[in-house]
PDB file of N, CA and C in Angstrom:
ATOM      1  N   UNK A   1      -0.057  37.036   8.257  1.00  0.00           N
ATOM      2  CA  UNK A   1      -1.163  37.201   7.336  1.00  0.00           C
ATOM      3  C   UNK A   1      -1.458  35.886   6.611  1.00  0.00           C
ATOM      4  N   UNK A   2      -0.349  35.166   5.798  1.00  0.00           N
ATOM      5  CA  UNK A   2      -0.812  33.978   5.238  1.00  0.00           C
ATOM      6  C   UNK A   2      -1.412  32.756   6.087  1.00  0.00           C
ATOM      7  N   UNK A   3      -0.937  32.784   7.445  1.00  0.00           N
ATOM      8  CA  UNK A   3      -1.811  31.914   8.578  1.00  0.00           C
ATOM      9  C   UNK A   3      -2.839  32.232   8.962  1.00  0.00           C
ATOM     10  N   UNK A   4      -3.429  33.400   8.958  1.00  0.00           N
ATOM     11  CA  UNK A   4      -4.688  33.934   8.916  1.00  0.00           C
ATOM     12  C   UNK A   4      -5.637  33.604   8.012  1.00  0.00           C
ATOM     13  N   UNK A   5      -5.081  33.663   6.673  1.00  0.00           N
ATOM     14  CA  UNK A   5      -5.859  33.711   5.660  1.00  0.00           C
ATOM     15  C   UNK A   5      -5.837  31.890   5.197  1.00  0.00           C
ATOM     16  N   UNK A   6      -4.808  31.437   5.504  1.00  0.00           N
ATOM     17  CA  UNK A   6      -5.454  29.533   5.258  1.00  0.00           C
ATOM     18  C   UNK A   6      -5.883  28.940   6.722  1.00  0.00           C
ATOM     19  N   UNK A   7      -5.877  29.969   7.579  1.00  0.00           N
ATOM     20  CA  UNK A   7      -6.986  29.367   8.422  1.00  0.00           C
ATOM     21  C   UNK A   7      -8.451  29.147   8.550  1.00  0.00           C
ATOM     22  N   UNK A   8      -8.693  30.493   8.340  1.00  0.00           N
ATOM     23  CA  UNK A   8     -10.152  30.431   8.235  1.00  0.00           C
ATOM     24  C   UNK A   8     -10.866  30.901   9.405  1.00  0.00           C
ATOM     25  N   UNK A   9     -12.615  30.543   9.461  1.00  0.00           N
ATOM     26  CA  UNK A   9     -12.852  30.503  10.942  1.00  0.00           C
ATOM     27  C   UNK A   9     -12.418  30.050  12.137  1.00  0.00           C
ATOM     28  N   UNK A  10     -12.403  28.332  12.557  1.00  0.00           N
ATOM     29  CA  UNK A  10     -12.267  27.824  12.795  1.00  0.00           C
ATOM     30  C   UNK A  10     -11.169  26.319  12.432  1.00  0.00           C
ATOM     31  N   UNK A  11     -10.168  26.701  12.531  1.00  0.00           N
ATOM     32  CA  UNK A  11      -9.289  25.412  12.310  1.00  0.00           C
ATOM     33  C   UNK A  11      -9.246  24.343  13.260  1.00  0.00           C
ATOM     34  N   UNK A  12      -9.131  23.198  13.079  1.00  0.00           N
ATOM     35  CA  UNK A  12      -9.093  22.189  14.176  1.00  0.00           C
ATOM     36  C   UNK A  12      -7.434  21.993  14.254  1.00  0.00           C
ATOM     37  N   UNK A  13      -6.993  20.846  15.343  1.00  0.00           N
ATOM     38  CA  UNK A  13      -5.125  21.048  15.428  1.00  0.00           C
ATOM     39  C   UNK A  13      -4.810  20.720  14.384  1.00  0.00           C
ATOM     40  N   UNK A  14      -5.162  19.566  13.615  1.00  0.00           N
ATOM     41  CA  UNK A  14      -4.491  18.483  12.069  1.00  0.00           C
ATOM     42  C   UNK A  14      -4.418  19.831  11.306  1.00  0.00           C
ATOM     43  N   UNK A  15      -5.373  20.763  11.121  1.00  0.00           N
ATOM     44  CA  UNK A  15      -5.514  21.964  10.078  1.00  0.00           C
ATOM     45  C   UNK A  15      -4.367  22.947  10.443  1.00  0.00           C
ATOM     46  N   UNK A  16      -4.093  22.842  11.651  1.00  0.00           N
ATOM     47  CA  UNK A  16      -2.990  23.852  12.471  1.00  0.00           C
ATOM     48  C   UNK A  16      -1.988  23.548  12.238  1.00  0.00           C
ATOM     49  N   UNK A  17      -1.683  22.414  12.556  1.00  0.00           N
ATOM     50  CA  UNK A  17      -0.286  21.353  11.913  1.00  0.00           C
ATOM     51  C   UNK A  17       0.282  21.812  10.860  1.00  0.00           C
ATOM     52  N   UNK A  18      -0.960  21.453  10.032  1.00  0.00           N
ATOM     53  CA  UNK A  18      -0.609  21.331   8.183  1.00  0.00           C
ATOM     54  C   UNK A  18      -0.365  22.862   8.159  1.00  0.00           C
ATOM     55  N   UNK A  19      -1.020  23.776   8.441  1.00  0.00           N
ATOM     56  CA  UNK A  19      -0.698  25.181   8.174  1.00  0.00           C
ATOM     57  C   UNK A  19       0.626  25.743   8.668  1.00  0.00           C
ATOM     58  N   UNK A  20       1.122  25.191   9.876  1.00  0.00           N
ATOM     59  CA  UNK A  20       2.342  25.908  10.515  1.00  0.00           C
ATOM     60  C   UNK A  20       3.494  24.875   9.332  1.00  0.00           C
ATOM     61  N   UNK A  21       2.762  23.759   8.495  1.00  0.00           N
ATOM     62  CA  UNK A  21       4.048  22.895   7.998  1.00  0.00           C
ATOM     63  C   UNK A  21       4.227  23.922   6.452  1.00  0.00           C
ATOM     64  N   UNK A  22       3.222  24.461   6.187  1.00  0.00           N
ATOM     65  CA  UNK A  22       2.739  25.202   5.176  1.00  0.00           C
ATOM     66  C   UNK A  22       3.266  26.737   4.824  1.00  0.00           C
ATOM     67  N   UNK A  23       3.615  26.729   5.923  1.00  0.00           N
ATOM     68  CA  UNK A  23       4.634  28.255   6.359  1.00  0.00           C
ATOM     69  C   UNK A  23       5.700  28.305   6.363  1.00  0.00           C
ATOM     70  N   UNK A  24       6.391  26.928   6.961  1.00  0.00           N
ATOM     71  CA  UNK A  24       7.637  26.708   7.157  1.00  0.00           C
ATOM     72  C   UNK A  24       7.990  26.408   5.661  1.00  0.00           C
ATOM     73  N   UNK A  25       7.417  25.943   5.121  1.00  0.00           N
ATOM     74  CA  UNK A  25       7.709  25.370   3.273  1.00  0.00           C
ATOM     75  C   UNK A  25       7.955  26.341   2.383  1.00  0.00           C
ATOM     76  N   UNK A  26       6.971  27.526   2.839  1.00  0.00           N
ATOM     77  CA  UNK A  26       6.683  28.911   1.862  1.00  0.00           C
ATOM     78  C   UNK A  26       8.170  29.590   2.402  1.00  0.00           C
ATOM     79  N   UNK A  27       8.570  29.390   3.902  1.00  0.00           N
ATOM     80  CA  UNK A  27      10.070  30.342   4.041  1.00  0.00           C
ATOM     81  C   UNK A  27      10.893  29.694   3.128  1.00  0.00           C
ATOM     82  N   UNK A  28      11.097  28.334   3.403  1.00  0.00           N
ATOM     83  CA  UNK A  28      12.017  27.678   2.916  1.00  0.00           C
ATOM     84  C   UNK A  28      12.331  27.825   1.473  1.00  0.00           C
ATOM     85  N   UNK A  29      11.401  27.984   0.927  1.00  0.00           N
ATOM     86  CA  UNK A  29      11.314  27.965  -0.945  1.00  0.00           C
ATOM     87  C   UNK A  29      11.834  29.538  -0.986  1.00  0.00           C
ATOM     88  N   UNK A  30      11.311  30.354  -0.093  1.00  0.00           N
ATOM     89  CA  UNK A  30      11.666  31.636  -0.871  1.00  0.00           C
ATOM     90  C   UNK A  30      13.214  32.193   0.039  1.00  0.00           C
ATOM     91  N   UNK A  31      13.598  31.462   0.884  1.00  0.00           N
ATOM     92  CA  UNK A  31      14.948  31.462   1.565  1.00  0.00           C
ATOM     93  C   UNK A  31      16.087  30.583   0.333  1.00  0.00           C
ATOM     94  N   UNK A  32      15.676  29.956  -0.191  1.00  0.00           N
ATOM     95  CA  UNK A  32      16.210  28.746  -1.307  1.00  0.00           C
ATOM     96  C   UNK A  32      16.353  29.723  -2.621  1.00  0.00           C
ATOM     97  N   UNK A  33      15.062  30.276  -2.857  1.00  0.00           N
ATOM     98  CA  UNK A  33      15.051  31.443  -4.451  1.00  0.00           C
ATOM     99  C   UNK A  33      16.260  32.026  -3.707  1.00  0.00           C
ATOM    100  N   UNK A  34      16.454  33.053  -3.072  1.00  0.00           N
ATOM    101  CA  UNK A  34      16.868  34.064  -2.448  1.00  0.00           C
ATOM    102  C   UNK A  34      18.640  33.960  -3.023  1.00  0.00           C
ATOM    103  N   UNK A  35      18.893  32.197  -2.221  1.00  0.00           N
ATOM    104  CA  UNK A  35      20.382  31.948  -2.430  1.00  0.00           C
ATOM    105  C   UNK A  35      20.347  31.880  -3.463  1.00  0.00           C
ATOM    106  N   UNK A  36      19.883  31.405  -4.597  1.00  0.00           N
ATOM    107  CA  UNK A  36      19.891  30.485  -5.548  1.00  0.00           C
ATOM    108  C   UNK A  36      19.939  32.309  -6.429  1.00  0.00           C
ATOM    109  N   UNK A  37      19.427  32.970  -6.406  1.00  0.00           N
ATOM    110  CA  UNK A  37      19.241  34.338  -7.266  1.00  0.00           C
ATOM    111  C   UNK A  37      20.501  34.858  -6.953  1.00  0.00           C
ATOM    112  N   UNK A  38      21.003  34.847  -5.189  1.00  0.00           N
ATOM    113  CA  UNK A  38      21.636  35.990  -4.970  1.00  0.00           C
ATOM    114  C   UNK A  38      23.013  35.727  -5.498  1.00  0.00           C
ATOM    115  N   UNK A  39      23.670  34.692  -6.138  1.00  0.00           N
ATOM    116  CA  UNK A  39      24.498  34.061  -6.332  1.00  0.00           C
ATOM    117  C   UNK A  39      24.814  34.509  -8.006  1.00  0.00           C
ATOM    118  N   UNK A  40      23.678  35.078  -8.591  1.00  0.00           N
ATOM    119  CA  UNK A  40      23.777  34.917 -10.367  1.00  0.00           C
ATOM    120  C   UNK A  40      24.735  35.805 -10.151  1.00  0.00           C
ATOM    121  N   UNK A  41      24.409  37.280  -9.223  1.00  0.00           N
ATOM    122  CA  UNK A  41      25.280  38.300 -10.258  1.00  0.00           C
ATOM    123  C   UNK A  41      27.118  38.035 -10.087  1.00  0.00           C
ATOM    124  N   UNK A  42      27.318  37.154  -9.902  1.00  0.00           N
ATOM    125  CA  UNK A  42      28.644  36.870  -9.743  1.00  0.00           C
ATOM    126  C   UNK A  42      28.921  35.534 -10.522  1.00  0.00           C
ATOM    127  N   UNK A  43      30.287  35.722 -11.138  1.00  0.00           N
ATOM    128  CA  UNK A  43      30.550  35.022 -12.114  1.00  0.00           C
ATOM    129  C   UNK A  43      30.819  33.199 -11.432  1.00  0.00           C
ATOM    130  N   UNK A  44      29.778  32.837 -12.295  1.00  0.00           N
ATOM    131  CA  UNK A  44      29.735  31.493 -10.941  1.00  0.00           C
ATOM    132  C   UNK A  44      30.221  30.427 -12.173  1.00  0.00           C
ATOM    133  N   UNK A  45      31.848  30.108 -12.095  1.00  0.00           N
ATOM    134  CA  UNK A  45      32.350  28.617 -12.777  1.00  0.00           C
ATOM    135  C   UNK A  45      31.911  27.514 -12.310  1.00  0.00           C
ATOM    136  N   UNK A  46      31.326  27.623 -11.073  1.00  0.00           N
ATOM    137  CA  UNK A  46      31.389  25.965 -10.385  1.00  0.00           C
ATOM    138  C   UNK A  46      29.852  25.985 -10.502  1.00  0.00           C
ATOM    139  N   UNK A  47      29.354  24.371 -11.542  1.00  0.00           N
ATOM    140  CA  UNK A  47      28.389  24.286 -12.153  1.00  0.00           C
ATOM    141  C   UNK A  47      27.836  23.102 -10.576  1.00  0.00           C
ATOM    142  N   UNK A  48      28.660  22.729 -10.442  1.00  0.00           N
ATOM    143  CA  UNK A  48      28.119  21.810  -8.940  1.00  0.00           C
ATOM    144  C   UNK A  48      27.670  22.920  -7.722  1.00  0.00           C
ATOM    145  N   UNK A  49      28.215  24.105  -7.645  1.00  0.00           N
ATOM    146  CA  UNK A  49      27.247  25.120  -6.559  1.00  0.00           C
ATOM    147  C   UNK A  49      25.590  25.895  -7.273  1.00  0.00           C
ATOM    148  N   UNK A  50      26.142  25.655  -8.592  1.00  0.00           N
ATOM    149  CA  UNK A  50      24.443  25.839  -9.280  1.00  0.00           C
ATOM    150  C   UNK A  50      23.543  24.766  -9.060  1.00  0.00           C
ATOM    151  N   UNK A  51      23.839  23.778  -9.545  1.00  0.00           N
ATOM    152  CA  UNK A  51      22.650  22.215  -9.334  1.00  0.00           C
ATOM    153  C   UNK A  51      22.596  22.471  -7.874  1.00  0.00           C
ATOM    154  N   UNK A  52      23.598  22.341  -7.064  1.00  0.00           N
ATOM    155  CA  UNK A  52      22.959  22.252  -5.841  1.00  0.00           C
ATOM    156  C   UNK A  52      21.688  23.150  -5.358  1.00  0.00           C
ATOM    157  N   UNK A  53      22.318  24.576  -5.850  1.00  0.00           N
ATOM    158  CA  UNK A  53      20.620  25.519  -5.693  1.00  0.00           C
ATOM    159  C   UNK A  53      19.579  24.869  -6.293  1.00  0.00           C
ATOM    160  N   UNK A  54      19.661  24.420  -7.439  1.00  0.00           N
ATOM    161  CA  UNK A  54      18.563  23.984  -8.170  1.00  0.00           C
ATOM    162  C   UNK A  54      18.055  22.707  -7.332  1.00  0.00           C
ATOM    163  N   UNK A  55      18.539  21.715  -7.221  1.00  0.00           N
ATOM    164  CA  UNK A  55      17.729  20.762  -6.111  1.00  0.00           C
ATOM    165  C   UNK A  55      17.312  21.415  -4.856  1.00  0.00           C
ATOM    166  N   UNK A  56      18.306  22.235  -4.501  1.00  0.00           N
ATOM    167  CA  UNK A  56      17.363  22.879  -2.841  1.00  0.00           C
ATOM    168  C   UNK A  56      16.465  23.382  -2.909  1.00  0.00           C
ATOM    169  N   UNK A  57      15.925  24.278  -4.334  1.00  0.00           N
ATOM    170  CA  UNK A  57      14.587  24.828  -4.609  1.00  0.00           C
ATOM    171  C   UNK A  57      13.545  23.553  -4.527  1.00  0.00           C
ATOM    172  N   UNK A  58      14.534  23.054  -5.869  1.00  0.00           N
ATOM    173  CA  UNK A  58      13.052  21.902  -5.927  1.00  0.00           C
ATOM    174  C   UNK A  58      12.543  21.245  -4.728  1.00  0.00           C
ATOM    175  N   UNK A  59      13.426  20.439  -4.275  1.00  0.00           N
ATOM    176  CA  UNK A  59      13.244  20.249  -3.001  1.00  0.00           C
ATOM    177  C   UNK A  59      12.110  20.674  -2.186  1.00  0.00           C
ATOM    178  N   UNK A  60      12.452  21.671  -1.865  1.00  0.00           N
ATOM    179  CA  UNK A  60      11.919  22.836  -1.005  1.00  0.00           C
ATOM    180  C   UNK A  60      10.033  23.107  -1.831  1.00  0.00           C
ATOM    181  N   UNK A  61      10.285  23.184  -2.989  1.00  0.00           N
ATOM    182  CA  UNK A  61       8.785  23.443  -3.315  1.00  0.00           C
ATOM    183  C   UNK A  61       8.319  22.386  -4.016  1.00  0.00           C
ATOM    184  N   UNK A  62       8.598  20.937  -4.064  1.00  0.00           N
ATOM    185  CA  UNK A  62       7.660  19.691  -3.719  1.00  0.00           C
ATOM    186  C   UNK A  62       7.086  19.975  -2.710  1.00  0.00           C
ATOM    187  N   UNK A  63       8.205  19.550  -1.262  1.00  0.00           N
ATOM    188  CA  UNK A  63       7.225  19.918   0.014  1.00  0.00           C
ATOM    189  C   UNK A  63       6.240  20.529  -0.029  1.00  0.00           C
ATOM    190  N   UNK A  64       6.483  21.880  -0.157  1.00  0.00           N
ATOM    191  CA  UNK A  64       5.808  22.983  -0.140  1.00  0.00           C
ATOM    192  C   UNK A  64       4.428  22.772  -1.084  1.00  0.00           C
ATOM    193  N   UNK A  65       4.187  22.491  -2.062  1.00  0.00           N
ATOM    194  CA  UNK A  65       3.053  21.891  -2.921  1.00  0.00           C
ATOM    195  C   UNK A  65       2.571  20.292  -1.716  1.00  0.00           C
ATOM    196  N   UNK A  66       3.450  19.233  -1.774  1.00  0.00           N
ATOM    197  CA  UNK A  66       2.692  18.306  -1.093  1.00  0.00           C
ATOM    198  C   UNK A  66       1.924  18.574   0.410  1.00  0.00           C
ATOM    199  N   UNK A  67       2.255  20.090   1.379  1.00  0.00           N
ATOM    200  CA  UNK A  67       2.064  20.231   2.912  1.00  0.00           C
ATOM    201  C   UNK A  67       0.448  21.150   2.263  1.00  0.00           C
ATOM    202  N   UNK A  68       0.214  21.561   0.976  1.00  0.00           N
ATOM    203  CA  UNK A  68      -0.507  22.354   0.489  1.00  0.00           C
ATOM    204  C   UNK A  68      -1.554  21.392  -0.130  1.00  0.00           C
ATOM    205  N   UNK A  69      -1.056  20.291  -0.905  1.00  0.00           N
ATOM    206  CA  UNK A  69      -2.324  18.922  -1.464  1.00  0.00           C
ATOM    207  C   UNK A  69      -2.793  18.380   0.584  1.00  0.00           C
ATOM    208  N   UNK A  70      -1.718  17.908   1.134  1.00  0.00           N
ATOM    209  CA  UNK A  70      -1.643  17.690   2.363  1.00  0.00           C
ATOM    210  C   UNK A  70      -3.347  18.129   3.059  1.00  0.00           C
ATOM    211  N   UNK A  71      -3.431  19.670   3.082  1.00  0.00           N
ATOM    212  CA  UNK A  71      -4.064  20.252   3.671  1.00  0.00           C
ATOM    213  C   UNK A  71      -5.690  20.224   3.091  1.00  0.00           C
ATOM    214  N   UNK A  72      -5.686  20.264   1.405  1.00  0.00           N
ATOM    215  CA  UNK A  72      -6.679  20.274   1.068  1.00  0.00           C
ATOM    216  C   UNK A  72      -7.414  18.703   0.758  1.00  0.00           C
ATOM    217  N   UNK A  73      -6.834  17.861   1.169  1.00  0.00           N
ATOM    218  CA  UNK A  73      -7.203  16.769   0.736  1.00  0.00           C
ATOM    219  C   UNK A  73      -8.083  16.357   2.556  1.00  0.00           C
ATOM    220  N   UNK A  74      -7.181  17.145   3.238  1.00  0.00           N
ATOM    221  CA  UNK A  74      -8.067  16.757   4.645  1.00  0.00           C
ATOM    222  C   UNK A  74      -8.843  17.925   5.102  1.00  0.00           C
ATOM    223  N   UNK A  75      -9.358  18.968   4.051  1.00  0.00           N
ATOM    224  CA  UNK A  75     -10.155  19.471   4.387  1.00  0.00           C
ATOM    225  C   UNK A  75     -11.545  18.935   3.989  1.00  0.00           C
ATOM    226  N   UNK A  76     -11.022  18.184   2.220  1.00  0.00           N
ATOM    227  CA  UNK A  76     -11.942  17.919   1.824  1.00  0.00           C
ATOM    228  C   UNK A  76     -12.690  16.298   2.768  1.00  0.00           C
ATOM    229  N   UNK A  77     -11.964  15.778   2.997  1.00  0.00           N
ATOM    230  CA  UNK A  77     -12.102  14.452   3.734  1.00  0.00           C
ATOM    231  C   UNK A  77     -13.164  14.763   5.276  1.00  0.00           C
ATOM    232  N   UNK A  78     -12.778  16.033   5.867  1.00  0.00           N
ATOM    233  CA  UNK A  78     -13.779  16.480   6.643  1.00  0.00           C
ATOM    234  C   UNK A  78     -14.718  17.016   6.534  1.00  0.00           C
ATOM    235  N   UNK A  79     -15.013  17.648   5.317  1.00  0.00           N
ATOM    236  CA  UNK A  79     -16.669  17.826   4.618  1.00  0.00           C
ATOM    237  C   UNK A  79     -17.371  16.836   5.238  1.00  0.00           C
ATOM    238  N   UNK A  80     -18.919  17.518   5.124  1.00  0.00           N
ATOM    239  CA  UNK A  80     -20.223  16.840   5.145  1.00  0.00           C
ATOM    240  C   UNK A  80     -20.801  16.016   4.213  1.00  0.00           C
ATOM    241  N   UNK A  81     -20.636  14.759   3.958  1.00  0.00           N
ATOM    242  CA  UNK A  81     -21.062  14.078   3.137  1.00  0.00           C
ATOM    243  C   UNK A  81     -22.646  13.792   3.187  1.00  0.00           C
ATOM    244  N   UNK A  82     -23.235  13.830   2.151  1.00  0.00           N
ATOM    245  CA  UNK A  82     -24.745  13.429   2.428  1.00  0.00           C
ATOM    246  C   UNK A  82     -25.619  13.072   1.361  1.00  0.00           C
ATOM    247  N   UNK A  83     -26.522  12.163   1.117  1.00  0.00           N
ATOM    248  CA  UNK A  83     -26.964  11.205  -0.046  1.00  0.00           C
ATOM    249  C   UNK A  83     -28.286  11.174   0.180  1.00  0.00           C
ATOM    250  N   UNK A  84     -28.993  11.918  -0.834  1.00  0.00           N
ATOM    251  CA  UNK A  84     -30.073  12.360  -0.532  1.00  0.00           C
ATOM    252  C   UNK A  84     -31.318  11.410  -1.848  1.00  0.00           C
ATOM    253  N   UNK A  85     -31.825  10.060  -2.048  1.00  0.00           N
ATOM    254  CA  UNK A  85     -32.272   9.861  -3.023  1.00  0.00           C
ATOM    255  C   UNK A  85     -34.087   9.832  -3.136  1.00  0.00           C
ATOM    256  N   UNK A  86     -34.812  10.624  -4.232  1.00  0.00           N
ATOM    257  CA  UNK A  86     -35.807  11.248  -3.976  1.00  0.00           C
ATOM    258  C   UNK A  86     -36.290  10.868  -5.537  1.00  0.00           C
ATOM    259  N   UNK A  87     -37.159   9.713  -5.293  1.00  0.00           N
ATOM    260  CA  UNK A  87     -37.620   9.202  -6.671  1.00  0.00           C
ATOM    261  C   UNK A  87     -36.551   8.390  -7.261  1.00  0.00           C
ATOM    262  N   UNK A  88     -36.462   8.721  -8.472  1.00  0.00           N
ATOM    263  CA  UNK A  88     -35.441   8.183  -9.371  1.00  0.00           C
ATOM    264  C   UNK A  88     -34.107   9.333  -9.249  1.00  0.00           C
ATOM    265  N   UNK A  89     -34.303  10.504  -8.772  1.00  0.00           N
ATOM    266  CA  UNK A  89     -33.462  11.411  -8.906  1.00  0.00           C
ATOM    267  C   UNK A  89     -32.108  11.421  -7.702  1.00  0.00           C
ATOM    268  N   UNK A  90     -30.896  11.534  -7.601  1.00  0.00           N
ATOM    269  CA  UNK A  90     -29.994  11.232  -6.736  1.00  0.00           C
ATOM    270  C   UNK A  90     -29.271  12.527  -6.719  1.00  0.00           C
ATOM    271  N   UNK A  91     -29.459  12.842  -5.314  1.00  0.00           N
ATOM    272  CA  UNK A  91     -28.626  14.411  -5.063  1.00  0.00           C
ATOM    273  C   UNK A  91     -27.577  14.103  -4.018  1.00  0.00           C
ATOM    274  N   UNK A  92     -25.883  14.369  -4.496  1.00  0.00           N
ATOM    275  CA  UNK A  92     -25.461  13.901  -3.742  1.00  0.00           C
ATOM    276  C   UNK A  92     -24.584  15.619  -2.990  1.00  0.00           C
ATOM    277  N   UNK A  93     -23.943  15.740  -2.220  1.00  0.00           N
ATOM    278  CA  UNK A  93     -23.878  16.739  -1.717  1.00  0.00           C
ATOM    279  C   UNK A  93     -22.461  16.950  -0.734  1.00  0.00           C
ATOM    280  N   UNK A  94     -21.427  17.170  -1.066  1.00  0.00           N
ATOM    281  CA  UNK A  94     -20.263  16.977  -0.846  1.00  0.00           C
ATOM    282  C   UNK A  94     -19.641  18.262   0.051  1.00  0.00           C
ATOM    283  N   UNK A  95     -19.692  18.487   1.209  1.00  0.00           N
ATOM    284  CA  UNK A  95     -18.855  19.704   1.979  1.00  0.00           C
ATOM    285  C   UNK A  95     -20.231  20.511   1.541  1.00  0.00           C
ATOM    286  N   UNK A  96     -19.573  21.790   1.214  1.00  0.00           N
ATOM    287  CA  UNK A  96     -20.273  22.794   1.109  1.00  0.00           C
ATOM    288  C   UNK A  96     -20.451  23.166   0.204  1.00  0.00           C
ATOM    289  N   UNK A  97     -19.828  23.094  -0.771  1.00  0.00           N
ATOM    290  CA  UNK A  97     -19.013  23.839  -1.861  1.00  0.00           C
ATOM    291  C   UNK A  97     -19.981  23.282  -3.431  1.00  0.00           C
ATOM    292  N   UNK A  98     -20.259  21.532  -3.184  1.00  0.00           N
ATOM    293  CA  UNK A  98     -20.681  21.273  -4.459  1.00  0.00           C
ATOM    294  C   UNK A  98     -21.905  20.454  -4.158  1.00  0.00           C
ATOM    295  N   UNK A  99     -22.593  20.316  -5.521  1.00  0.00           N
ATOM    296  CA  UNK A  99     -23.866  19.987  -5.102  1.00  0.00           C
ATOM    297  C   UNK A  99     -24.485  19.499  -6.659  1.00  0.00           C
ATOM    298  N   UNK A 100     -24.312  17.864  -6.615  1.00  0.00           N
ATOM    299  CA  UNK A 100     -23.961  17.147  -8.157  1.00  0.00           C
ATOM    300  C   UNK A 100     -26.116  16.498  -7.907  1.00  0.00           C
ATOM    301  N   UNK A 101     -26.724  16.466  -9.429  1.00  0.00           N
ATOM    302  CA  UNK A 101     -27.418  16.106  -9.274  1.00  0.00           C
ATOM    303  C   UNK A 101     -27.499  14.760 -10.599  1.00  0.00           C
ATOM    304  N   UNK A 102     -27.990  13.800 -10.260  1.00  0.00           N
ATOM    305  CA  UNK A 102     -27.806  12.657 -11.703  1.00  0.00           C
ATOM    306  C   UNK A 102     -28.939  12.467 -12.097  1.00  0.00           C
TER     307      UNK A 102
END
């Protein structure tokens, strides 16, 4: 379902890439919570097997945020750019989405 839904219509491979890297990040982070939780209810002395969870999360959901900037930064980069100037007035027109007038 979540590859479905950040795919879209049409994905090209770079979009396929980033999405299958995007999946693998989302297991990883919530395979990482998982240890990192399943571990509280037991009386845990060793403060070096805690930090270690705590960096494997973080870890894990940098990636997971950067495979996610990753994706939207080359979606936006493949938008339709287009510069439309009409009088004094300048319409510039970015993907689909926005549409700035000065």
């Amino acid at each position: 379902m979540l590859r479905a839904e950040l795919s879209g219509e049409e994905p090209n491979a770079l979009e396929c890439l980033l999405i299958d890297r995007i999946i693998c990040c989302w297991l990883e982070v919530h395979g990482a919570e998982w240890d990192h939780t399943s571990g509280r209810g037991r009386l845990q002395s060793d403060m070096k097997r805690e930090e270690f969870y705590e960096r494997r999360l973080g870890r894990a959901h940098r990636r997971l945020l950067s495979a996610v900037k990753t994706l939207a930064q080359v979606r936006k980069l493949m938008g339709v750019n287009v510069q439309i100037n009409v009088a004094e007035k300048q319409i510039n027109v970015s993907g689909q989405r926005s549409l700035t007038i000065e």
